[in-house]
Protein backbone atom coordinates (compact mmCIF):
# COMPACT_ATOMS: atom_id res chain seq x y z
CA UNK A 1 -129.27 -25.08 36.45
CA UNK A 2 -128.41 -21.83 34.12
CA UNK A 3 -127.97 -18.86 35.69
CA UNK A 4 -129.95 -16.14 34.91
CA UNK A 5 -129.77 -12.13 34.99
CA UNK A 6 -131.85 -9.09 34.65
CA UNK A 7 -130.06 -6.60 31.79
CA UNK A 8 -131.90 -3.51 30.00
CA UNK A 9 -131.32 -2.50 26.38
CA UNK A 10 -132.28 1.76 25.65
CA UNK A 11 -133.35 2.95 22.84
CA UNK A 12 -136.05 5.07 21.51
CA UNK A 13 -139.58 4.28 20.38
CA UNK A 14 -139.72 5.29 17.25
CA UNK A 15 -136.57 2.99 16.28
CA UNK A 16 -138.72 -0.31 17.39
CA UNK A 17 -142.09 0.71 15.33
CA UNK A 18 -140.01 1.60 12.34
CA UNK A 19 -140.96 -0.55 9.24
CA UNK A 20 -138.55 -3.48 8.27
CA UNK A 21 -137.46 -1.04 4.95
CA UNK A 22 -137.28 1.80 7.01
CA UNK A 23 -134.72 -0.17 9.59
CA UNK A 24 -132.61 -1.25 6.70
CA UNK A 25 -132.29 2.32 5.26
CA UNK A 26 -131.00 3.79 8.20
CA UNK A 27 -128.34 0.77 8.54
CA UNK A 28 -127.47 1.90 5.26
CA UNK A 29 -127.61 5.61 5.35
CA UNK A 30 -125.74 6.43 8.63
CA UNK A 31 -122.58 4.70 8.05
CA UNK A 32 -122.58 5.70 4.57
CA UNK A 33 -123.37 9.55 5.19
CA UNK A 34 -120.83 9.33 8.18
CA UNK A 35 -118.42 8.00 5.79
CA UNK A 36 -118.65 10.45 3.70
CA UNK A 37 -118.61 13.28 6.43
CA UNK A 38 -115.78 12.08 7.80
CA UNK A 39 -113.72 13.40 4.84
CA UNK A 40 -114.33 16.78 5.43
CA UNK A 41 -112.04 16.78 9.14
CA UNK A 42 -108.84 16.50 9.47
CA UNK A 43 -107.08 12.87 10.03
CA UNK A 44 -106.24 13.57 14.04
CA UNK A 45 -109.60 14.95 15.29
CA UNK A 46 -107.82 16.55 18.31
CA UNK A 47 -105.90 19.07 16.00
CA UNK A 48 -108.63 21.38 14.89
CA UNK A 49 -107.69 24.36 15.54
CA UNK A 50 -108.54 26.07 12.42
CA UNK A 51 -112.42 25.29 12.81
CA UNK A 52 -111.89 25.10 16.95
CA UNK A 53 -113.19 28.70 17.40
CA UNK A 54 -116.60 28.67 15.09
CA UNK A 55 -117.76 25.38 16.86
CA UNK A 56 -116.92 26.05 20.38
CA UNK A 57 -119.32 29.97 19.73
CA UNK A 58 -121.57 27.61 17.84
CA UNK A 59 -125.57 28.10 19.48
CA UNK A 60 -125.73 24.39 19.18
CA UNK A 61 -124.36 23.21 22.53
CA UNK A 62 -121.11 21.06 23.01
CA UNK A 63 -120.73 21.17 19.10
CA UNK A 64 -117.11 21.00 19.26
CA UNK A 65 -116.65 18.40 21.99
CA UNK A 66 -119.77 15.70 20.50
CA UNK A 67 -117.75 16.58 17.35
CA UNK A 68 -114.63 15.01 18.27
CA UNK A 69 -116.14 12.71 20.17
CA UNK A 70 -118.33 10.70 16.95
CA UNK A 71 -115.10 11.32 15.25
CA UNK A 72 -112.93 9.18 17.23
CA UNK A 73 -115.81 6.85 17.74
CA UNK A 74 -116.05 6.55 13.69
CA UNK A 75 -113.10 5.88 13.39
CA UNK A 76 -112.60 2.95 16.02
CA UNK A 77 -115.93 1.30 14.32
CA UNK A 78 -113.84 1.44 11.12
CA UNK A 79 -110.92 0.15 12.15
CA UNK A 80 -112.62 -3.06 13.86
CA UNK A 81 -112.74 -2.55 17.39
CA UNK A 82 -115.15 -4.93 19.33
CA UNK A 83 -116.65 -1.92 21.32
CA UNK A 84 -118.03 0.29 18.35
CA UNK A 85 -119.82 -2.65 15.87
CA UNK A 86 -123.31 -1.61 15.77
CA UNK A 87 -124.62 -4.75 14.24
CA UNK A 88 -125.22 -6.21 17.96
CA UNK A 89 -128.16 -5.66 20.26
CA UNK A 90 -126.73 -4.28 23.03
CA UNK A 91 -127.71 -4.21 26.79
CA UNK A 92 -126.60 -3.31 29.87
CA UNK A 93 -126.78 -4.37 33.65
CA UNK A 94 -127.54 -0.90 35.05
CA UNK A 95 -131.10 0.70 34.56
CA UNK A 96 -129.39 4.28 35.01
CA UNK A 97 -126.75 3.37 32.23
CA UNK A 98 -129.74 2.28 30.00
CA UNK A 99 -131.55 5.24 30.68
CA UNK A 100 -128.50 7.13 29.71
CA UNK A 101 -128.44 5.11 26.19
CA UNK A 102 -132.14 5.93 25.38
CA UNK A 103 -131.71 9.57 25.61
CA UNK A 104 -129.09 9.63 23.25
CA UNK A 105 -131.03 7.66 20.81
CA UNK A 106 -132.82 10.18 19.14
CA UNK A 107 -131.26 10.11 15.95
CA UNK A 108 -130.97 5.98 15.23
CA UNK A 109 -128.85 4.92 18.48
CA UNK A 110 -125.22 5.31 18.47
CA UNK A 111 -124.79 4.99 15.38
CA UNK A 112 -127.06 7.40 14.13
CA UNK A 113 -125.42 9.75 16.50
CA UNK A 114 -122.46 9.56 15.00
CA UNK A 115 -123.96 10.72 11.64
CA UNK A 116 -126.00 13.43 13.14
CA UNK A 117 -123.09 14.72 15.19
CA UNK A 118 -120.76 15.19 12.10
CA UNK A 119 -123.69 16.53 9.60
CA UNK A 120 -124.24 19.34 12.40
CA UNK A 121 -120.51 20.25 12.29
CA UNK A 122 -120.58 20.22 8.52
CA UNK A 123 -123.58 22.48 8.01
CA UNK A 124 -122.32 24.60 10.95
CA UNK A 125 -118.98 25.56 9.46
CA UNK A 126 -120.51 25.77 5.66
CA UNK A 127 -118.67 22.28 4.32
CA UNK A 128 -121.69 20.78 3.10
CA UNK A 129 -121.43 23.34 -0.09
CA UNK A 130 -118.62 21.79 -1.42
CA UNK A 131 -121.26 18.56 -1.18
CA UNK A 132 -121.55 16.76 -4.80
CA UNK A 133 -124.91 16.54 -4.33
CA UNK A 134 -127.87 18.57 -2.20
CA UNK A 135 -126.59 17.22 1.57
CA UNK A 136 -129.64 18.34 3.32
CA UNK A 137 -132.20 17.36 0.72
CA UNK A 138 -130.58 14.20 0.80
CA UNK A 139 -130.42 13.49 3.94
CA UNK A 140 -134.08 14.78 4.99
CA UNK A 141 -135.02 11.96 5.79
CA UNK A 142 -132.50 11.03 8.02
CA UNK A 143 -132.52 14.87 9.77
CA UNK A 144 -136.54 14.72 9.83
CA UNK A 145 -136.33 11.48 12.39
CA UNK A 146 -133.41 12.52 14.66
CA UNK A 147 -135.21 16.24 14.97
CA UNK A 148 -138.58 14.54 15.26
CA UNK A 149 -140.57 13.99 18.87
CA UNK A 150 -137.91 11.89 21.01
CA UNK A 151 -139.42 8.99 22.51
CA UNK A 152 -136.72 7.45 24.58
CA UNK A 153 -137.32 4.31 26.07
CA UNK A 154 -135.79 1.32 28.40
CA UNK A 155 -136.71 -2.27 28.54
CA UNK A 156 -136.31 -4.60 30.80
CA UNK A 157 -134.88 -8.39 30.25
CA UNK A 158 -135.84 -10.30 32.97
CA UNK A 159 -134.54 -14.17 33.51
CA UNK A 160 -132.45 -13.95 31.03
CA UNK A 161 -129.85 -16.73 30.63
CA UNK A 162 -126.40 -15.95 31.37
CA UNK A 163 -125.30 -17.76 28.36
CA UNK A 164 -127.02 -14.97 26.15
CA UNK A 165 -124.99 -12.18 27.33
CA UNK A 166 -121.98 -11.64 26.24
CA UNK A 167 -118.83 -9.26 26.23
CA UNK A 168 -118.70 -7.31 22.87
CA UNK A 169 -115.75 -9.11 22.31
CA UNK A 170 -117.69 -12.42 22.47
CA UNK A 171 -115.99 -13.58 25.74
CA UNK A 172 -118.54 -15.07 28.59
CA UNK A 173 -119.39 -12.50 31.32
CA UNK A 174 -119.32 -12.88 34.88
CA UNK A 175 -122.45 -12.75 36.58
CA UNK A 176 -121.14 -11.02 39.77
CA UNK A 177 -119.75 -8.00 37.25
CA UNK A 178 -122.95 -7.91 35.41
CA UNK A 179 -124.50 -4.73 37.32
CA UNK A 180 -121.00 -2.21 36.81
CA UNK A 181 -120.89 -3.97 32.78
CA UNK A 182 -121.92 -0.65 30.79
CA UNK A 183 -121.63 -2.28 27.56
CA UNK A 184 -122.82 -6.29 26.61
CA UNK A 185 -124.56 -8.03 23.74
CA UNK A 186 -127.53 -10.13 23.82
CA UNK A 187 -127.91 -13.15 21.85
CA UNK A 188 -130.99 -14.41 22.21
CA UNK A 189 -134.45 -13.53 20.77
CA UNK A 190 -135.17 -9.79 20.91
CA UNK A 191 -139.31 -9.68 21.47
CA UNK A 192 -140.19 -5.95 22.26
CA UNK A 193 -143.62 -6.70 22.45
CA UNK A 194 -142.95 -9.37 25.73
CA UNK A 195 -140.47 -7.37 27.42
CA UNK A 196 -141.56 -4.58 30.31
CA UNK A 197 -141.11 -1.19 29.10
CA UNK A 198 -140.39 2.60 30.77
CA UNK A 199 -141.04 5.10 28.49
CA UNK A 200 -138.55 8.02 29.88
């Protein structure tokens, strides 16, 4: 007999009732738009010194720290690393942890984070300007859903087989280490509508 665990995937609402083309426009748009952010900080995100001051008296809070932070993170998706490939569903053993996931969904998940992060730094420090093209009209869309009503949300897998869960390196996971296991990828069929639901 398979073994079976309980995992939770968080998220928000408004991600799940998006339309199919919606969905595949924001796959699109965030890595391209965080691509092209990216160009405007320098290679070693740790040495900005010369734009240190304006984002740490920024009113948005943490500016300069989330800046970094989706800046390193952007960088590890790019070069490959099994932790930061967005293309999985992800879940996690721990409700708390999942909780933790949906609030920071706001803007498309993780990886719209990433996006939203750098286009705040951008527009805070007056970058966008040397933009080829209108950056905010562009990305209105995009700004419009991760500034919209958050609707955070956590669902709950129950019996799931063990099989089905994986590391995100694709390596079979333990099912004593499943609860501590912040980060895991489920591979089986992903049925919203079936699955209990907290709205946060």
């Amino acid at each position: 007999m398979n073994k079976t665990c309980t995992v939770y995937h968080g998220t928000d609402e408004r991600i799940v009732a998006m339309s199919e083309e919606d969905r595949k426009y924001f796959l699109w748009f965030c890595p391209f738009m965080a691509e092209h952010l990216r160009g405007y900080f320098p290679q070693d995100p740790t040495k900005m010194d010369f734009i240190k001051n304006r984002l740490e008296s920024s009113s948005i809070p943490h500016l300069l720290i989330n800046t970094v932070e989706k800046i390193q993170i952007h960088d590890l998706m790019k070069s490959g690393c099994k932790e930061y490939q967005y293309e999985n569903f992800y879940v996690t053993g721990n409700f708390s942890t999942a909780k933790s996931y949906a609030y920071r969904s706001f803007a498309f998940g993780e990886l719209g984070l990433i996006t939203y992060r750098l286009l705040q730094a951008a527009m805070e420090l007056g970058l966008t300007k040397y933009a080829h093209f209108p950056l905010r009209e562009y990305c209105k869309k995009f700004l419009d859903f991760a500034e919209g009503e958050e609707k955070p949300i956590v669902y709950v897998l129950n019996n799931v087989d063990l099989d089905l869960i994986k590391m995100p390196n694709g390596s079979p996971i333990p099912h004593e280490i499943i609860e501590s296991a912040p980060n895991l990828t489920y591979h089986g069929e992903i049925v919203f509508d079936k699955w209990e639901s907290h709205p946060l």
